[in-house]
C-alpha atoms as a PDB file:
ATOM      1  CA  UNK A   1       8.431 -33.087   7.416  1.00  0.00           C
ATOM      2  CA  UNK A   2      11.285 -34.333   5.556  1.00  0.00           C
ATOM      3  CA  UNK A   3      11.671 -33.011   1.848  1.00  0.00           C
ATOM      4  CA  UNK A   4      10.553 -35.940  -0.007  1.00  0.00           C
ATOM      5  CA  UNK A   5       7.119 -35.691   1.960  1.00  0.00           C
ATOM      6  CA  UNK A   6       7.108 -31.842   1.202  1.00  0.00           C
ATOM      7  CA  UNK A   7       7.889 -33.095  -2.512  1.00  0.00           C
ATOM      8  CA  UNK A   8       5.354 -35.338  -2.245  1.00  0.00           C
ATOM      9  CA  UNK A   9       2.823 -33.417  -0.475  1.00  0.00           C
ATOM     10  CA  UNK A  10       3.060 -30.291  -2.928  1.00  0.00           C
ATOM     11  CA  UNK A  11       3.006 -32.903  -6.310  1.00  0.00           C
ATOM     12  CA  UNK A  12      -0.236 -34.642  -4.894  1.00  0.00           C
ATOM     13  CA  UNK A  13      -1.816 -30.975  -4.202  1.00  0.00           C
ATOM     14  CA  UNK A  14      -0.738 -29.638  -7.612  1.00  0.00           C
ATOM     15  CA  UNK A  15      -2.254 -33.085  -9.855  1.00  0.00           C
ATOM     16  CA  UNK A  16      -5.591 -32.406  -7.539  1.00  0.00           C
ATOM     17  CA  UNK A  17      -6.065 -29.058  -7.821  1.00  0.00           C
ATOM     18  CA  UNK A  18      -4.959 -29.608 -11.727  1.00  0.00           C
ATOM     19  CA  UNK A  19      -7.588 -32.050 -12.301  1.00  0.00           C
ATOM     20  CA  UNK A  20     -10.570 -29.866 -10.893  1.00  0.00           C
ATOM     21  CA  UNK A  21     -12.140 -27.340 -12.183  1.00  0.00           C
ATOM     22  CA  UNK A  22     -11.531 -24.750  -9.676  1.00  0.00           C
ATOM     23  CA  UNK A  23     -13.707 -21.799  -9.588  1.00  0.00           C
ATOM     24  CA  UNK A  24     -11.783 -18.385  -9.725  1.00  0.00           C
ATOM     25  CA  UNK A  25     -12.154 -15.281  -7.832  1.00  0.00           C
ATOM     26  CA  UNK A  26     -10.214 -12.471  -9.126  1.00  0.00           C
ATOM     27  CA  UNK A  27      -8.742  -9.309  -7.055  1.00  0.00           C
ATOM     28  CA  UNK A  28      -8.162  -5.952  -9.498  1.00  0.00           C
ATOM     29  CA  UNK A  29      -5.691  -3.591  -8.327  1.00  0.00           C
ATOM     30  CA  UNK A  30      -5.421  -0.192  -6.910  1.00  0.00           C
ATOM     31  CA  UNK A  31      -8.243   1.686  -9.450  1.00  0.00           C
ATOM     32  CA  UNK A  32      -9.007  -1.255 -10.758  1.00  0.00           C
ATOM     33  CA  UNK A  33     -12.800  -1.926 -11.760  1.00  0.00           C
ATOM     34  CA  UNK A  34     -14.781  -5.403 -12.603  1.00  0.00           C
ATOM     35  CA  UNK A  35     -13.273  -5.302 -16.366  1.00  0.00           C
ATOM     36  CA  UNK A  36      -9.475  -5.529 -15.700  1.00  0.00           C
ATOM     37  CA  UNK A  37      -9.722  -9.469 -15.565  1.00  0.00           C
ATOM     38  CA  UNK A  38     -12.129  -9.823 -18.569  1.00  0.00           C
ATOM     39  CA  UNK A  39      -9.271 -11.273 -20.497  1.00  0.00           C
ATOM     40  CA  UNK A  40      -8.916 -13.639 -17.620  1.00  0.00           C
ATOM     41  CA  UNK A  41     -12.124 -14.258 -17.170  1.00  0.00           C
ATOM     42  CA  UNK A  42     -13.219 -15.198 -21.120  1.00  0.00           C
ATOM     43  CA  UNK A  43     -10.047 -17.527 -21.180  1.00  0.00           C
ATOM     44  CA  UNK A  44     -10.692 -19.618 -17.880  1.00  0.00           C
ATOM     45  CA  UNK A  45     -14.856 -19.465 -18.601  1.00  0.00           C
ATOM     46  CA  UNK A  46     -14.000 -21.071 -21.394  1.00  0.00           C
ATOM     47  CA  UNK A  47     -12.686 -23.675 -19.606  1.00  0.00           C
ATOM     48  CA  UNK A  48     -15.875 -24.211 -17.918  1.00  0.00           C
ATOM     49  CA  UNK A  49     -14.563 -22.528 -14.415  1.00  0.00           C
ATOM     50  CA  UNK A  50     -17.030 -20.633 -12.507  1.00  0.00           C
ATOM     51  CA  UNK A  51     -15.261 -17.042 -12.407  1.00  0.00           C
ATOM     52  CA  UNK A  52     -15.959 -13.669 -10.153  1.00  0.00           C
ATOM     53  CA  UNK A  53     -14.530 -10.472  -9.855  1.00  0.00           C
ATOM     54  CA  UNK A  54     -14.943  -9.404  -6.810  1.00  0.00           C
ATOM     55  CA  UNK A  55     -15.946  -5.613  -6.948  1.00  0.00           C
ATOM     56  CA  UNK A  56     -16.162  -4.937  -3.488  1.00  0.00           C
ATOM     57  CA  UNK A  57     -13.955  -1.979  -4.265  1.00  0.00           C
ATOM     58  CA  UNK A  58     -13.230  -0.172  -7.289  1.00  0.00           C
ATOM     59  CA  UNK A  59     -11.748   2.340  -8.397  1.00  0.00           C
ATOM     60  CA  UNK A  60     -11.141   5.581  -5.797  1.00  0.00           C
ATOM     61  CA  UNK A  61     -12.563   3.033  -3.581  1.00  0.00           C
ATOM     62  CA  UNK A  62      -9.520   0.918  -4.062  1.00  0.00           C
ATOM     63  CA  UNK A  63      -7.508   3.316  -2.815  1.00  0.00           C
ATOM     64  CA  UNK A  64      -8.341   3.313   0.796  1.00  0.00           C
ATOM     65  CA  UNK A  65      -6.031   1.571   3.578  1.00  0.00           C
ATOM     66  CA  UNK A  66      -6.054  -1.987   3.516  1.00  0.00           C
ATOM     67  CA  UNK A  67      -6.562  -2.933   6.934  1.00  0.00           C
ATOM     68  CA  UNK A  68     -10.075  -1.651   5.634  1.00  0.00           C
ATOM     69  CA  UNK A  69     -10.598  -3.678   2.441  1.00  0.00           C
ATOM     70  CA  UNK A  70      -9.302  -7.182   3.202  1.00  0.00           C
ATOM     71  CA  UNK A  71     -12.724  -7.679   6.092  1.00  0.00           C
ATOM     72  CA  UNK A  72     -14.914  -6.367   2.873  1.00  0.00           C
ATOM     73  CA  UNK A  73     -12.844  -9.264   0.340  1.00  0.00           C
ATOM     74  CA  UNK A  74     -13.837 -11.269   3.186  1.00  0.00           C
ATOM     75  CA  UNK A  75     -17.052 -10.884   3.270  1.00  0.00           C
ATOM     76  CA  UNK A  76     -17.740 -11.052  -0.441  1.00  0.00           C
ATOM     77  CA  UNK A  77     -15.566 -14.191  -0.600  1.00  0.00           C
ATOM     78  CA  UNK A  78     -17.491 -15.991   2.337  1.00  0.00           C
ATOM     79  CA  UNK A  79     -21.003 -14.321   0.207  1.00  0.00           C
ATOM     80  CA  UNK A  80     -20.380 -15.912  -3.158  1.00  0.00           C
ATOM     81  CA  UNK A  81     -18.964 -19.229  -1.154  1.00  0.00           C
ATOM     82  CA  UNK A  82     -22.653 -19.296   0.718  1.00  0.00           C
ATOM     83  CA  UNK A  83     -24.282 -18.631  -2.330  1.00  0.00           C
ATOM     84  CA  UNK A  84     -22.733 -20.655  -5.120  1.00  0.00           C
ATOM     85  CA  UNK A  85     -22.374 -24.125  -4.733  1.00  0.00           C
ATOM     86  CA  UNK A  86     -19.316 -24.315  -6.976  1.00  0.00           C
ATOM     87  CA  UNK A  87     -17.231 -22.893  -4.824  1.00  0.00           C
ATOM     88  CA  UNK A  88     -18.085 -25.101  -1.941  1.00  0.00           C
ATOM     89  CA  UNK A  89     -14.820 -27.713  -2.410  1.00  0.00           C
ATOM     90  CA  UNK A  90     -12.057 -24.964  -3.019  1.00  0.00           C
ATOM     91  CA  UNK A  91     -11.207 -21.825  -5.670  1.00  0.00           C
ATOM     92  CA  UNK A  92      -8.454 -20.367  -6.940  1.00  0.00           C
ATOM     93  CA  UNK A  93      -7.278 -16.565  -6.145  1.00  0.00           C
ATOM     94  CA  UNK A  94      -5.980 -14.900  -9.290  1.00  0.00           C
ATOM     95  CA  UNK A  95      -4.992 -11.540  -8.408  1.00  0.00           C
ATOM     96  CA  UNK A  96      -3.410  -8.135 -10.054  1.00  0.00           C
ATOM     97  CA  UNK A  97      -1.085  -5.962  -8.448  1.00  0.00           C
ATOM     98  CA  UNK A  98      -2.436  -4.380  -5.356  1.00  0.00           C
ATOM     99  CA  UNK A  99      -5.251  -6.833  -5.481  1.00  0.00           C
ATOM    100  CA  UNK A 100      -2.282  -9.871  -4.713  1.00  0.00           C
ATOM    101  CA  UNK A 101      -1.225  -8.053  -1.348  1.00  0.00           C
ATOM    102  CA  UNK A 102      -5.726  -7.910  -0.682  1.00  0.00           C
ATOM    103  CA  UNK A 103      -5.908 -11.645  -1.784  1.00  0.00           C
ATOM    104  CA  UNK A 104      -2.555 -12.539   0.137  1.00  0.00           C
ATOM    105  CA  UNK A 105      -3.891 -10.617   3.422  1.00  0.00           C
ATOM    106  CA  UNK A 106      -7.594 -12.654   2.640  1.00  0.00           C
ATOM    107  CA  UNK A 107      -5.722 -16.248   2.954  1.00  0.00           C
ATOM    108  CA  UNK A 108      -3.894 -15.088   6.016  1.00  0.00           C
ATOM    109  CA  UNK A 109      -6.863 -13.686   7.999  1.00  0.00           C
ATOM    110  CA  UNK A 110      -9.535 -16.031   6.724  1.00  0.00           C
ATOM    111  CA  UNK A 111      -9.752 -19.333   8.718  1.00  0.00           C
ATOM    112  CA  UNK A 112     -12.219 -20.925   7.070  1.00  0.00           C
ATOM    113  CA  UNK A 113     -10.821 -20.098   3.249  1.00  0.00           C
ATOM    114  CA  UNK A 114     -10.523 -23.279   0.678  1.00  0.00           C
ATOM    115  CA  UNK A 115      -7.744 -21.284  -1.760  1.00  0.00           C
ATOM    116  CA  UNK A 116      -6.066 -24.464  -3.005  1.00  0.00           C
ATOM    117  CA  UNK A 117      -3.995 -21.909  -5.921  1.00  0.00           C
ATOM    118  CA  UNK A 118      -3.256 -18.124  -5.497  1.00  0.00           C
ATOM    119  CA  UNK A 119      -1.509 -16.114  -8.760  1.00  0.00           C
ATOM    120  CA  UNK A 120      -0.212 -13.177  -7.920  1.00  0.00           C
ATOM    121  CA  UNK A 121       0.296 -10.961 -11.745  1.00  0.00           C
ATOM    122  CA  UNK A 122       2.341  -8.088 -10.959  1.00  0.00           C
ATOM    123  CA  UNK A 123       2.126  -8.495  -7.313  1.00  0.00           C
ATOM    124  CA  UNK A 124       4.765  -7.181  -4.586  1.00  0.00           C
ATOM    125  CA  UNK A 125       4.383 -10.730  -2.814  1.00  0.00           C
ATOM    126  CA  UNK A 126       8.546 -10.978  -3.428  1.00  0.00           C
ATOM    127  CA  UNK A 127       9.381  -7.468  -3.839  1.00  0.00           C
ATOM    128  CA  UNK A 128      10.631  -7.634  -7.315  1.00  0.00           C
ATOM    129  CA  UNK A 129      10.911  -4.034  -9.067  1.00  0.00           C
ATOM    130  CA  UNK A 130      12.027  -3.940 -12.859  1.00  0.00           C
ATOM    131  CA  UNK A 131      12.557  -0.302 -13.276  1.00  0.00           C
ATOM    132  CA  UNK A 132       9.601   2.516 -13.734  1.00  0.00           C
ATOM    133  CA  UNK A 133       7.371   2.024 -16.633  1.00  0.00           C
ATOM    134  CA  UNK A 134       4.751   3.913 -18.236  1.00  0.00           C
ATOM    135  CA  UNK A 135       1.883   3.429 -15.871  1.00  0.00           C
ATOM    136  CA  UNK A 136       4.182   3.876 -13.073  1.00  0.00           C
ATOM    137  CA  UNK A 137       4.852   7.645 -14.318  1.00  0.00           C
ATOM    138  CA  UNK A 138       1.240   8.371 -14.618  1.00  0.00           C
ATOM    139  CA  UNK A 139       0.453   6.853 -11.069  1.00  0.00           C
ATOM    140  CA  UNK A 140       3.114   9.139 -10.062  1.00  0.00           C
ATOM    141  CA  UNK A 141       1.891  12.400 -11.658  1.00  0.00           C
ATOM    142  CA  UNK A 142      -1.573  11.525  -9.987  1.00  0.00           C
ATOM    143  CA  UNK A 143       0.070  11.232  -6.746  1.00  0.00           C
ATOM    144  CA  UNK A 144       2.031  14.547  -7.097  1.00  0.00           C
ATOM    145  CA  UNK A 145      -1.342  16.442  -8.660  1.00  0.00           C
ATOM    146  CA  UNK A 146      -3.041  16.069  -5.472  1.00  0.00           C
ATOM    147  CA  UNK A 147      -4.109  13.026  -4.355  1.00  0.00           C
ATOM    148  CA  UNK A 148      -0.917  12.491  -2.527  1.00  0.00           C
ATOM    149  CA  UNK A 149      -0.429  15.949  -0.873  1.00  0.00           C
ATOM    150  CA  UNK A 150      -4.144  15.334   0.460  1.00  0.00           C
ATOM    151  CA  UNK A 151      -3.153  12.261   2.276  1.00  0.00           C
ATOM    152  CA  UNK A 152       0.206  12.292   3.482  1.00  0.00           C
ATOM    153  CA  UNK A 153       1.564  15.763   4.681  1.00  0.00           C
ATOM    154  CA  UNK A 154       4.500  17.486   3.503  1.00  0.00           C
ATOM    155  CA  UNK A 155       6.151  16.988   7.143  1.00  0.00           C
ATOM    156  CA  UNK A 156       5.750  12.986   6.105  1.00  0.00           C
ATOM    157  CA  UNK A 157       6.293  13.357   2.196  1.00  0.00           C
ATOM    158  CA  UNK A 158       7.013  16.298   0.153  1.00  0.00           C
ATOM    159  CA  UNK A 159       5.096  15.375  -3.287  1.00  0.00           C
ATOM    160  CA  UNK A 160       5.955  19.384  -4.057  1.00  0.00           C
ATOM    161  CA  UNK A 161       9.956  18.400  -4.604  1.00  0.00           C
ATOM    162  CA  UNK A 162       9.916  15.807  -7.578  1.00  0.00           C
ATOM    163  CA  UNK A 163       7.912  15.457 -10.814  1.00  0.00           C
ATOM    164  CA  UNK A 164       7.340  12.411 -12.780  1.00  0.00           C
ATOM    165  CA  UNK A 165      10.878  12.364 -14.139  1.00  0.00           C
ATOM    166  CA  UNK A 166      12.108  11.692 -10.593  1.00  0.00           C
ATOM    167  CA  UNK A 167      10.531   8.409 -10.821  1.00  0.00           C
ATOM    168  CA  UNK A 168      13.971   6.943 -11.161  1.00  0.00           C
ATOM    169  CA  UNK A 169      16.072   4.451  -9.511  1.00  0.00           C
ATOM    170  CA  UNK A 170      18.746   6.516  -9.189  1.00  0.00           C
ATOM    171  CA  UNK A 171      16.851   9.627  -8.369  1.00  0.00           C
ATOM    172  CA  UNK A 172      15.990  10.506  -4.954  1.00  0.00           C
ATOM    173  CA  UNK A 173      12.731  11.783  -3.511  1.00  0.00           C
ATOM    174  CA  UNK A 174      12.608  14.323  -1.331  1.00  0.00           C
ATOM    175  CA  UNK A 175      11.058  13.239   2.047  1.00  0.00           C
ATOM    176  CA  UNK A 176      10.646  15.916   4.916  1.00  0.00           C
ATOM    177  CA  UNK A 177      12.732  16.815   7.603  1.00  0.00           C
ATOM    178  CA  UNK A 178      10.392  16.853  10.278  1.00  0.00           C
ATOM    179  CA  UNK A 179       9.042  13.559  12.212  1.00  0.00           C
ATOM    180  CA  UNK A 180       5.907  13.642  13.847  1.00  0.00           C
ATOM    181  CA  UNK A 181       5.928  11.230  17.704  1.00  0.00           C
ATOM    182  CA  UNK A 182      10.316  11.777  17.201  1.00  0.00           C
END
């Protein structure tokens, strides 16, 4: 395809998607619950789009490995499609954070998806990092406290040899030495 047909082909996409009213299913991220798009959700409603959050998995929930989430996205994405008549002709996927690299995953898996526009906010879809913020600290301090150490042993990460100051670009973490199948 030659780049005035890509041109072309992404303009004619953009005005038709633009000039329906494309229902919205929105992904939360990690510990995320059903209210963390309501802001999202009241502004596009008021539009007139049809608008879920799928809470398939929240909070601890969220958590869990991926490869287990994305068939359960599926699944609720395929159940509101089946149900709701609105969403028969194509959605949108607005997604936060984690919930981008769920929603991302759900377009690549799902064959039979009709996502004509996915918005990743504060995804890791380009790898972009703009230094540690607030929220990043207390993730951090949760991950040290426990939750970490109980998933990942110290032989694989050593949550024991940094605190929430050592969230830092310049500071290192202090993996362990050992490597388990080496």
């Amino acid at each position: 395809m030659s780049t005035n047909q890509a041109a072309t082909s992404l303009k004619t996409g953009l005005e038709s998607s633009s000039k329906q009213n494309l229902s919205v299913f929105f992904f939360h991220g990690v510990t995320g619950d059903r209210t963390h798009g309501a802001n999202i959700e009241a502004n596009l409603t008021a539009e007139g789009r049809p608008f879920v959050v799928l809470a398939f998995c929240e909070r601890e929930c969220s958590t869990k490995a991926l490869s287990l989430q994305v068939p359960e996205a599926i699944a609720a994405v395929r159940d509101m499609v089946a149900r709701d008549e609105r969403y028969k002709d194509g959605y949108m996927f607005i997604a936060h954070s984690q919930g981008g690299m769920i929603a991302r995953a759900v377009i690549e898996q799902m064959d039979d998806h009709k996502v004509h526009t996915f918005v990743s906010l504060a995804g890791v879809q380009n790898g972009i990092f703009y230094g540690p913020q607030e929220d990043d600290r207390r993730v951090n301090a949760g991950l040290a406290a426990g939750f970490g150490a109980a998933v990942l042993p110290p032989s694989v990460f050593d949550f024991s040899s940094y605190s929430g100051e050592d969230a830092r670009m310049n500071n290192a973490i202090g993996l362990g030495s050992e490597v388990h199948g080496a």
